[in-house]
C-alpha atoms as a PDB file:
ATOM      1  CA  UNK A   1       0.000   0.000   0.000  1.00  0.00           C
ATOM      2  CA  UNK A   2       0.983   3.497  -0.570  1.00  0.00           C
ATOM      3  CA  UNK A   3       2.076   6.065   2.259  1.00  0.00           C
ATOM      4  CA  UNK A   4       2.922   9.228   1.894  1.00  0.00           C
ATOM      5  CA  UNK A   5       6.136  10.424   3.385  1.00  0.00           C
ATOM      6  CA  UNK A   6       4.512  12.287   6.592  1.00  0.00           C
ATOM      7  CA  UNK A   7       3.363   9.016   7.180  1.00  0.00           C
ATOM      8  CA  UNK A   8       6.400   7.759   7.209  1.00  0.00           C
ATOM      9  CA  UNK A   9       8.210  10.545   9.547  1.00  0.00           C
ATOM     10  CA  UNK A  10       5.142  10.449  12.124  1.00  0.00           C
ATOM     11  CA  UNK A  11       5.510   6.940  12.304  1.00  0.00           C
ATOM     12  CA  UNK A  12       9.574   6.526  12.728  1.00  0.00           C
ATOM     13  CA  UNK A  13       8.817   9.514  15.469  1.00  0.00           C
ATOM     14  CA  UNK A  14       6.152   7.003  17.461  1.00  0.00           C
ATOM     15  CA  UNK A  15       8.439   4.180  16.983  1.00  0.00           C
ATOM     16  CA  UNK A  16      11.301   6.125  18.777  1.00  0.00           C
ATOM     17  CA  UNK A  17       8.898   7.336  21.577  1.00  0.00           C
ATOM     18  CA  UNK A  18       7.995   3.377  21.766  1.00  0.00           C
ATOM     19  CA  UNK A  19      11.037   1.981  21.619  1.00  0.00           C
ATOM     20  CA  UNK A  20      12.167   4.428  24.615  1.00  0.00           C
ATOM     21  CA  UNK A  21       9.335   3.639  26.515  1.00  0.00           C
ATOM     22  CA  UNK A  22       9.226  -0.041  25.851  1.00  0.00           C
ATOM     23  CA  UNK A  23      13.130  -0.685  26.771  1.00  0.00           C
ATOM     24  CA  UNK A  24      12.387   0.906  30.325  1.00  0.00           C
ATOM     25  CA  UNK A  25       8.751  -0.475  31.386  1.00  0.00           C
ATOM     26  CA  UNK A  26       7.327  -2.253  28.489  1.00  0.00           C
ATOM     27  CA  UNK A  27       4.062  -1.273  26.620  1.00  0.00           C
ATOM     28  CA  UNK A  28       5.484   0.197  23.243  1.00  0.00           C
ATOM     29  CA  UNK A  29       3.234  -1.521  21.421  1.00  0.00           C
ATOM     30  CA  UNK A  30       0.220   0.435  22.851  1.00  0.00           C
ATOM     31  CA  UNK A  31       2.091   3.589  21.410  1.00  0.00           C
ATOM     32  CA  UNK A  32       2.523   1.770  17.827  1.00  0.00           C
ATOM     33  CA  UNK A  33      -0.857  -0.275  16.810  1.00  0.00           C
ATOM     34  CA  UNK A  34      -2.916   2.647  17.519  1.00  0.00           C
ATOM     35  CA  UNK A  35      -0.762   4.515  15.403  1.00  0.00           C
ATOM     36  CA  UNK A  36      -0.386   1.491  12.449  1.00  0.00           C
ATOM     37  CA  UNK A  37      -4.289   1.147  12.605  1.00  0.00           C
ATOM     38  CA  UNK A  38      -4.730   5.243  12.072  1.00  0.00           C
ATOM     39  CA  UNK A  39      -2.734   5.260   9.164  1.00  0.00           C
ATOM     40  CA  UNK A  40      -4.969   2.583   7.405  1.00  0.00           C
ATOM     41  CA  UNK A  41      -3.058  -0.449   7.529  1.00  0.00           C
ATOM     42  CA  UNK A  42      -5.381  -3.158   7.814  1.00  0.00           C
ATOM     43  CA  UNK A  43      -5.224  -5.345  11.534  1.00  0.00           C
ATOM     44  CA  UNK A  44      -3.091  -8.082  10.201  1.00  0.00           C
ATOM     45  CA  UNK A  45      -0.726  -6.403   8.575  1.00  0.00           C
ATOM     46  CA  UNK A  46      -0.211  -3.794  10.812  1.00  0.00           C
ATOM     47  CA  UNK A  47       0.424  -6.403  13.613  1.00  0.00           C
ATOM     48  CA  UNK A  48       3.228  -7.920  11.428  1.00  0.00           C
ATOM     49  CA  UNK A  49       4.638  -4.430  10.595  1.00  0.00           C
ATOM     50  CA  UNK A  50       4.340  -4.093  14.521  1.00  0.00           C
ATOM     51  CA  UNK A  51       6.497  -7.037  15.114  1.00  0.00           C
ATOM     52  CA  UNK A  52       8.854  -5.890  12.457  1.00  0.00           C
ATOM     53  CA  UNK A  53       9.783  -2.616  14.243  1.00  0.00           C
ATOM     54  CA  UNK A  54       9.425  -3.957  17.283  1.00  0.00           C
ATOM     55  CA  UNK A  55      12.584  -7.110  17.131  1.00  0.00           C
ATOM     56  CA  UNK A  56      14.918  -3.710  16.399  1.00  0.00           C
ATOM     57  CA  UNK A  57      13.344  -2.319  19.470  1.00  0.00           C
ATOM     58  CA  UNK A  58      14.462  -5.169  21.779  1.00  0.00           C
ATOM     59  CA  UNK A  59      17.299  -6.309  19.867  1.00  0.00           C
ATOM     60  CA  UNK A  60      18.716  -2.831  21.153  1.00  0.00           C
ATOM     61  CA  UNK A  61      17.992  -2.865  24.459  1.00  0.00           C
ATOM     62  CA  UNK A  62      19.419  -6.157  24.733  1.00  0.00           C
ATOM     63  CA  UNK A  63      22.376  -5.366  22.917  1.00  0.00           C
ATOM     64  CA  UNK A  64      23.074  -2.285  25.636  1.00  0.00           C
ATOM     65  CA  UNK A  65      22.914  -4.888  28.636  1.00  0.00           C
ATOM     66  CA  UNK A  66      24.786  -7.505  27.238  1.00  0.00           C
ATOM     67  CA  UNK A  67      27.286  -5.020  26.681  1.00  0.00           C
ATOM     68  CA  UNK A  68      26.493  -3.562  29.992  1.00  0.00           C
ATOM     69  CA  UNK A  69      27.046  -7.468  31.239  1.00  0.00           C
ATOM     70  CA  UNK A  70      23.803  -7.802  32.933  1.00  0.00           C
ATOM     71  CA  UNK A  71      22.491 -10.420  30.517  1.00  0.00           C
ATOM     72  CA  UNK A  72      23.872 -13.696  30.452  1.00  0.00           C
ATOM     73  CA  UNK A  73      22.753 -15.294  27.228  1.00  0.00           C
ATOM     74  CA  UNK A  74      23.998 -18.956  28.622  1.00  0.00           C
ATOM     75  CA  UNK A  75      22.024 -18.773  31.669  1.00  0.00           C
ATOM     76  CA  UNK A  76      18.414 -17.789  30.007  1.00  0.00           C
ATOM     77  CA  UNK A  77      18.637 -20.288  27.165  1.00  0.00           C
ATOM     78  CA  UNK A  78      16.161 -22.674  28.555  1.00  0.00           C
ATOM     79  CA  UNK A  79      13.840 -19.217  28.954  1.00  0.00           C
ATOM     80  CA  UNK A  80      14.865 -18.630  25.041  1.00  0.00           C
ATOM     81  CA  UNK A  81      13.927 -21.480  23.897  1.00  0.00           C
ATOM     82  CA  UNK A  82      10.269 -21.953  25.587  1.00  0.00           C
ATOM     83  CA  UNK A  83       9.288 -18.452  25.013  1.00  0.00           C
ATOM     84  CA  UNK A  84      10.357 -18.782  20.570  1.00  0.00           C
ATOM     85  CA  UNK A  85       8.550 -22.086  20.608  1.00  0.00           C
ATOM     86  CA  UNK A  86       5.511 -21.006  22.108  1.00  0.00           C
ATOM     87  CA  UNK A  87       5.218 -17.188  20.706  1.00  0.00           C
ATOM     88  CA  UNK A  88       5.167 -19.238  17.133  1.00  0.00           C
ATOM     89  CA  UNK A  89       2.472 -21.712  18.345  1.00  0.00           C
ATOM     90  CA  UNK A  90       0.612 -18.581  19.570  1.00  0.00           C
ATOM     91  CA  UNK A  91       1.159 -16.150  15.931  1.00  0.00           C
ATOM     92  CA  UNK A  92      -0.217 -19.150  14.214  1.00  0.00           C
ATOM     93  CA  UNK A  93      -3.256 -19.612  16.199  1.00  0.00           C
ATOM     94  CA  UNK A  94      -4.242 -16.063  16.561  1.00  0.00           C
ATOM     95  CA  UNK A  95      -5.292 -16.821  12.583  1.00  0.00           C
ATOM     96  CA  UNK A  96      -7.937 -19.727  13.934  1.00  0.00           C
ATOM     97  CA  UNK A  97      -9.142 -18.143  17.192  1.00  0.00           C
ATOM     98  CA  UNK A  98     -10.445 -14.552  18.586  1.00  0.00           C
ATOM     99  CA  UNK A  99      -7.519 -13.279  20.799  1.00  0.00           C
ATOM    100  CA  UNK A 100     -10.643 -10.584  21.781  1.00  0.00           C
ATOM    101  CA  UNK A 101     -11.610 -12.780  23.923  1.00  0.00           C
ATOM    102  CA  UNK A 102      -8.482 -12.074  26.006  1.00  0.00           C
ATOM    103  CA  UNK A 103      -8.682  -8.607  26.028  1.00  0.00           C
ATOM    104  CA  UNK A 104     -11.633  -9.092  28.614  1.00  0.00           C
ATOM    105  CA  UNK A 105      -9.757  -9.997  31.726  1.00  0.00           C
ATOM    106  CA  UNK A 106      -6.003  -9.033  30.557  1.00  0.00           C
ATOM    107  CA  UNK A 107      -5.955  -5.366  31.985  1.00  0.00           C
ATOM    108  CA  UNK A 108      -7.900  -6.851  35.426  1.00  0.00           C
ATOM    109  CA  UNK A 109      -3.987  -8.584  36.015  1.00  0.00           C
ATOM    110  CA  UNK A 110      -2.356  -5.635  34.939  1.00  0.00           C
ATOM    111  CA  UNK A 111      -3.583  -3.686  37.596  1.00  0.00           C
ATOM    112  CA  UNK A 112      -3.401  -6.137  40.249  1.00  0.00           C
ATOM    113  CA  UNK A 113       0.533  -6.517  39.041  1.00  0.00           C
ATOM    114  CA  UNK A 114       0.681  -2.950  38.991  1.00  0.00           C
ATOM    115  CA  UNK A 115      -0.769  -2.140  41.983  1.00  0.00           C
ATOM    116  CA  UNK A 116       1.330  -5.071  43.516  1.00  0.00           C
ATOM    117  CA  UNK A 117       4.390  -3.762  42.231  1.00  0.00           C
ATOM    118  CA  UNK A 118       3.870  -0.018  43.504  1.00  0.00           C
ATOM    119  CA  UNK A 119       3.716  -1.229  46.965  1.00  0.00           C
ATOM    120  CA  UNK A 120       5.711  -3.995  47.431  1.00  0.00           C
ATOM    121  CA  UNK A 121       8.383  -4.338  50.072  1.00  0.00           C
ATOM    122  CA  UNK A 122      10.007  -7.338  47.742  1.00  0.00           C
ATOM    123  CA  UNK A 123      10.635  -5.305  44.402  1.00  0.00           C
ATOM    124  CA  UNK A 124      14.166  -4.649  45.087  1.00  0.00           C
ATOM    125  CA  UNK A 125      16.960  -3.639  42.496  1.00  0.00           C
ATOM    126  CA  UNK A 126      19.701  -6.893  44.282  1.00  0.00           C
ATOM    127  CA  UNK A 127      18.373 -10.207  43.140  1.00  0.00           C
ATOM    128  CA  UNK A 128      17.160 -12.570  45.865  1.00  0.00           C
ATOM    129  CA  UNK A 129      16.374 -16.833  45.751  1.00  0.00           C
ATOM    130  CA  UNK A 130      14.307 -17.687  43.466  1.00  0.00           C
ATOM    131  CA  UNK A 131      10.925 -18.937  44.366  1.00  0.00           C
ATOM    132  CA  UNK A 132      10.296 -21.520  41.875  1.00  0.00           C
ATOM    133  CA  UNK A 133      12.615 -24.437  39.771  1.00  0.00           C
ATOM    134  CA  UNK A 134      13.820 -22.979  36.558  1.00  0.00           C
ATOM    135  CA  UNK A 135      12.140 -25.253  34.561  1.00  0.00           C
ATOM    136  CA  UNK A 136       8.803 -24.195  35.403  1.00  0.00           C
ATOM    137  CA  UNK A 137       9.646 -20.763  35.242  1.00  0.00           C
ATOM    138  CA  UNK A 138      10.965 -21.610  31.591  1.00  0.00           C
ATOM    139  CA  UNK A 139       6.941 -22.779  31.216  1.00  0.00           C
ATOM    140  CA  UNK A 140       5.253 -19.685  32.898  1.00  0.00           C
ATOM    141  CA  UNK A 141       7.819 -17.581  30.713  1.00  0.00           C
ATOM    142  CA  UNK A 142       6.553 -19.822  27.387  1.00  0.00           C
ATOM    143  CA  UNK A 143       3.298 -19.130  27.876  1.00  0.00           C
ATOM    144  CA  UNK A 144       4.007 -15.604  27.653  1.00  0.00           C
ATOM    145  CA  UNK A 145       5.915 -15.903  24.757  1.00  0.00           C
ATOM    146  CA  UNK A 146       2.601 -17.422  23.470  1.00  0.00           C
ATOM    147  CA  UNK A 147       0.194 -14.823  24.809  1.00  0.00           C
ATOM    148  CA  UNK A 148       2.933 -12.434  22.756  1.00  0.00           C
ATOM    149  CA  UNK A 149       2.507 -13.808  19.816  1.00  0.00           C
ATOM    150  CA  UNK A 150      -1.378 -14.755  20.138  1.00  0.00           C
ATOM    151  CA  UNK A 151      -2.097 -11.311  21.561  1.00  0.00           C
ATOM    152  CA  UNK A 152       0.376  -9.187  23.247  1.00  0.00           C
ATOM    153  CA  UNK A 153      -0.460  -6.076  25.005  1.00  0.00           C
ATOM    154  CA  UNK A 154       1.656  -5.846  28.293  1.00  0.00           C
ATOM    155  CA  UNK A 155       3.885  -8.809  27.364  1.00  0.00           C
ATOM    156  CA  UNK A 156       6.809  -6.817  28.767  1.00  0.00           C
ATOM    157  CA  UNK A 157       5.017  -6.417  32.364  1.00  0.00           C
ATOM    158  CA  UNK A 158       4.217 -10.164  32.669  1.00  0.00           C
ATOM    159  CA  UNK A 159       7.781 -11.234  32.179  1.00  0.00           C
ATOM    160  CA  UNK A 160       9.143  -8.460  34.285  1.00  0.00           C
ATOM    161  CA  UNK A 161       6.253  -9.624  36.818  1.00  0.00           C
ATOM    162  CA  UNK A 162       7.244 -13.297  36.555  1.00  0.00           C
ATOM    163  CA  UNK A 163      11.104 -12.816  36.601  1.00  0.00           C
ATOM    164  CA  UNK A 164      10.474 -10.439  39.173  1.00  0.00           C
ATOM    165  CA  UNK A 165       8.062 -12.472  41.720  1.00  0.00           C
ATOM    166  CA  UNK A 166       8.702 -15.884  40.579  1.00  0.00           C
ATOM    167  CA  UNK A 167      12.274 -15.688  39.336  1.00  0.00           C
ATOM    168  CA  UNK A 168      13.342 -13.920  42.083  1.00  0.00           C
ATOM    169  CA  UNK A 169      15.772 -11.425  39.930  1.00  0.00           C
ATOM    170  CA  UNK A 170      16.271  -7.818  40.818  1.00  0.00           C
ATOM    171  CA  UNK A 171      14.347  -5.087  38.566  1.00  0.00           C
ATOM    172  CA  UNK A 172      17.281  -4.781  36.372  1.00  0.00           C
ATOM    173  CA  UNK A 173      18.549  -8.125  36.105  1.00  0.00           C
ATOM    174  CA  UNK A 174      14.591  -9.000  35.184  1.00  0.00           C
ATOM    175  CA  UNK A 175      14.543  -6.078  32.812  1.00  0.00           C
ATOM    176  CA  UNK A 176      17.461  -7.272  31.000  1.00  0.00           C
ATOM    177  CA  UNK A 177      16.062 -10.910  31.052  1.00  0.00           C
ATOM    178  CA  UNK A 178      12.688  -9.487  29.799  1.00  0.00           C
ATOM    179  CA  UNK A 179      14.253  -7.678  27.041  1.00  0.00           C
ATOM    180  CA  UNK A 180      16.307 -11.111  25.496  1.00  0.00           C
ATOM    181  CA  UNK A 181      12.734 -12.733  25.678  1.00  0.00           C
ATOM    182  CA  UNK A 182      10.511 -10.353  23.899  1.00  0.00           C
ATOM    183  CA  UNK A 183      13.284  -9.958  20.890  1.00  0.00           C
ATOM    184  CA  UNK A 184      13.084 -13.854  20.781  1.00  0.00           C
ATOM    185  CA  UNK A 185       8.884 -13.710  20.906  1.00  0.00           C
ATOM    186  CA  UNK A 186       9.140 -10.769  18.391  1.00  0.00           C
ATOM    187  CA  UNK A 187      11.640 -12.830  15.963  1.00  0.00           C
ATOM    188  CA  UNK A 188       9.311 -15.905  16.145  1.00  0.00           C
ATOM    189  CA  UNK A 189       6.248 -14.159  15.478  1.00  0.00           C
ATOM    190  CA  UNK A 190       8.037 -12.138  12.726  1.00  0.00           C
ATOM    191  CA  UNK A 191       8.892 -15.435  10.814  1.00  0.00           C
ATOM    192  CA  UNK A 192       5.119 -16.782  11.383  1.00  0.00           C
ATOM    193  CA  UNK A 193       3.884 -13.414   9.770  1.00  0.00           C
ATOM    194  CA  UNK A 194       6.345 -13.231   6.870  1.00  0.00           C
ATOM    195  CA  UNK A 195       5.617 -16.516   6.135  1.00  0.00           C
ATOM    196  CA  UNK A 196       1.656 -15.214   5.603  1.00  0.00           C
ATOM    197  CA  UNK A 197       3.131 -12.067   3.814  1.00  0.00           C
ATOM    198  CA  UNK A 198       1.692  -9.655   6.754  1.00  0.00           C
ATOM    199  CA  UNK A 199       4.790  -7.411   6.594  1.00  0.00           C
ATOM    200  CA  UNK A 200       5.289  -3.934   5.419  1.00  0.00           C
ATOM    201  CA  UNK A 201       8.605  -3.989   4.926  1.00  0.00           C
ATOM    202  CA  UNK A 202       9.511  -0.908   3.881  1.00  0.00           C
ATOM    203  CA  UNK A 203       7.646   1.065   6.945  1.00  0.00           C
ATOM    204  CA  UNK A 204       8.792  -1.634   9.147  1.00  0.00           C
ATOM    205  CA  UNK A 205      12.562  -0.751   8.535  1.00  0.00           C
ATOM    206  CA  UNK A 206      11.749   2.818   8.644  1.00  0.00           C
ATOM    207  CA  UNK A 207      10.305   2.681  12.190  1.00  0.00           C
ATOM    208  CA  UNK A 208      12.777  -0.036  13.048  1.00  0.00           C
ATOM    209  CA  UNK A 209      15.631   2.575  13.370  1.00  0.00           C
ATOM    210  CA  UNK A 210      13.508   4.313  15.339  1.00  0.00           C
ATOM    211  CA  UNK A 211      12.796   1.884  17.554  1.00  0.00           C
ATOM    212  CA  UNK A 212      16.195   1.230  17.781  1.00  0.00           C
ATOM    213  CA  UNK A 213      17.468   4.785  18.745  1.00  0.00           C
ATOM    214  CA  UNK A 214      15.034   5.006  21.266  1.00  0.00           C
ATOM    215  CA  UNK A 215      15.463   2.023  22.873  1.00  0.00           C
ATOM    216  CA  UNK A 216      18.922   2.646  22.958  1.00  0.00           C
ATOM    217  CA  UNK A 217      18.744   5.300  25.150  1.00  0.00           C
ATOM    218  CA  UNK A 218      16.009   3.820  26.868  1.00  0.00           C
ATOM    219  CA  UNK A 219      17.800   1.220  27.931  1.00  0.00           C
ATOM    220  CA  UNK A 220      20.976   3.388  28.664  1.00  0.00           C
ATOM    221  CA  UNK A 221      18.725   5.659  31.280  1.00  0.00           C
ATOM    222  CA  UNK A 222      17.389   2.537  32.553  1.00  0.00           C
ATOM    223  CA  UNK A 223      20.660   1.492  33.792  1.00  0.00           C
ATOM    224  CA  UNK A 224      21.770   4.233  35.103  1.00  0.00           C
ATOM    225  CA  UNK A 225      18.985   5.154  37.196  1.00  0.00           C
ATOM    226  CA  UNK A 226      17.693   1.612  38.033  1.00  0.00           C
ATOM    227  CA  UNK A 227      14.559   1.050  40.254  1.00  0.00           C
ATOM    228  CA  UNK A 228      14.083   4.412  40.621  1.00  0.00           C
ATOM    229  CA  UNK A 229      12.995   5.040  36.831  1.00  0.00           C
ATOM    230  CA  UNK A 230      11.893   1.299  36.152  1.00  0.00           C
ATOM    231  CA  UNK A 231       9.567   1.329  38.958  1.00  0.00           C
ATOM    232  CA  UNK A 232       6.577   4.430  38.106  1.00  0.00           C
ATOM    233  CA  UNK A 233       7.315   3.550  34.414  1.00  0.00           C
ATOM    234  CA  UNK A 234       6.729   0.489  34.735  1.00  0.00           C
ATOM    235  CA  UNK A 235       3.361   1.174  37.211  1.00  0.00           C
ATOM    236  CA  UNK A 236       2.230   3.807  34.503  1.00  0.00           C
ATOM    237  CA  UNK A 237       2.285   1.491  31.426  1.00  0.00           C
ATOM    238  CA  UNK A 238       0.502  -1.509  32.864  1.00  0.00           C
ATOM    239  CA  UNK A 239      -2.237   1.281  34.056  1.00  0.00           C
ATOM    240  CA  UNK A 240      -1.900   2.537  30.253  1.00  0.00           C
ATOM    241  CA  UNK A 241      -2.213  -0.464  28.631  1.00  0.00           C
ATOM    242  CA  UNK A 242      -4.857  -1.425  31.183  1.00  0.00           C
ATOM    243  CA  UNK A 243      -6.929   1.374  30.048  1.00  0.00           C
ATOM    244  CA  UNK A 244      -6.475   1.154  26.638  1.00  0.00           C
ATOM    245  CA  UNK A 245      -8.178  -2.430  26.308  1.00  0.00           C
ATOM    246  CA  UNK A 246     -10.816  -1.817  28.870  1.00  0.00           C
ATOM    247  CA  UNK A 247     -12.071   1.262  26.952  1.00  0.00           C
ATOM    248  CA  UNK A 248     -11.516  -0.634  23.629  1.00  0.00           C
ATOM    249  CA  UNK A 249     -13.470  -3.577  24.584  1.00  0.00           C
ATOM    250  CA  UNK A 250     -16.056  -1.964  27.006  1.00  0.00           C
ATOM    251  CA  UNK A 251     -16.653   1.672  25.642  1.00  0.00           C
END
């Protein structure tokens, strides 16, 4: 489809503002599909074009705390390799069933994580033991992947929430983690949507770098400042995304 090129700059200036956002608390793609679906791109294709920009997004926030040597890509194989397995399952079902149905009692966990999160004594930057066997986190952090690629609002909070409260990791550590696992969702549910030809490539690129750039220094604020910026952000986009659905689906 044709776009004209203010399309084009509008859009590569949301995907920076996402990819900021997103590399810090998550929720970039409430920024993005609202912005895909006002420039006419039709649902499916938009949500491919979504996961397009979205890998460069995460691939650069990763990238920073690998460098950084917060991530350990060793350690959270097991994590990487649930989460790409599922997040395909879940792209290729969201063709068969309605992922609306989801949308109904997603942003009711949001909040309670949110609200949970805001005024918990546990949330704590230093990692502490984790609470459950890594192999069934590796499960609970699949089925994410899958709800990512079935649906995906708020994927970044639930894997911050699970790494967090289940994984025991601190909020950077579990941001880091978090990151690695929504560029491997992203990249599985890319190749599921290419495969279909959902994909504008060209626009996808565009706001790619965008993503990219702003994730960068997303990521690059994150840690530096730590809790003390992850923590509201993070509170404020699972209240945002939160909103956004329930007024979708009930107003």
């Amino acid at each position: 489809m044709d776009l004209t090129l203010d399309i084009y700059l509008i859009l590569f200036c949301t995907a920076f503002v996402a990819g900021f956002v997103d590399s810090i608390a998550g929720g970039g793609g409430i920024i993005t599909i609202p912005a895909l679906f006002l420039a006419g791109i039709p649902p499916h294709i938009a949500l491919g074009t979504n996961k397009l920009q979205g890998t460069f997004g995460s691939f650069s926030a990763s990238l920073h705390f690998y460098r950084m040597g917060v991530l350990d890509l060793r350690a959270n194989a097991p994590f990487i390799v649930c989460v790409f397995a599922l997040a395909a399952c879940g792209t290729l079902l969201i063709n068969v069933f309605d992922s609306t149905i989801l949308a109904k009692f997603i942003p009711f966990l949001l909040i309670i994580f949110a609200i949970y999160f805001l005024f918990s004594p546990k949330i704590k930057e230093q990692d502490s033991k984790t609470r459950i066997p890594n192999a069934l986190l590796a499960a609970i952090l699949g089925i994410i992947g899958f709800y990512d690629g079935f649906f995906g609002p708020g994927t970044g909070s639930f894997l911050m929430a699970a790494l967090i409260l289940l994984g025991g990791f601190g909020v950077t550590q579990s941001l880091a983690r978090a990151k690695i696992l929504n560029f491997t969702s992203n990249i599985a549910s890319l190749l599921i949507f290419s495969i279909f030809g959902n994909i504008l490539w060209i626009l996808g690129l565009v706001m790619g770098v965008g993503q990219f750039i702003g994730a960068y220094f997303g990521a690059k604020l994150a840690s530096k400042h730590g809790i003390k910026i992850i923590k509201p952000l993070i509170v404020i986009m699972s209240i945002a995304i939160s909103a956004r659905l329930l007024y979708r689906e009930y107003f």
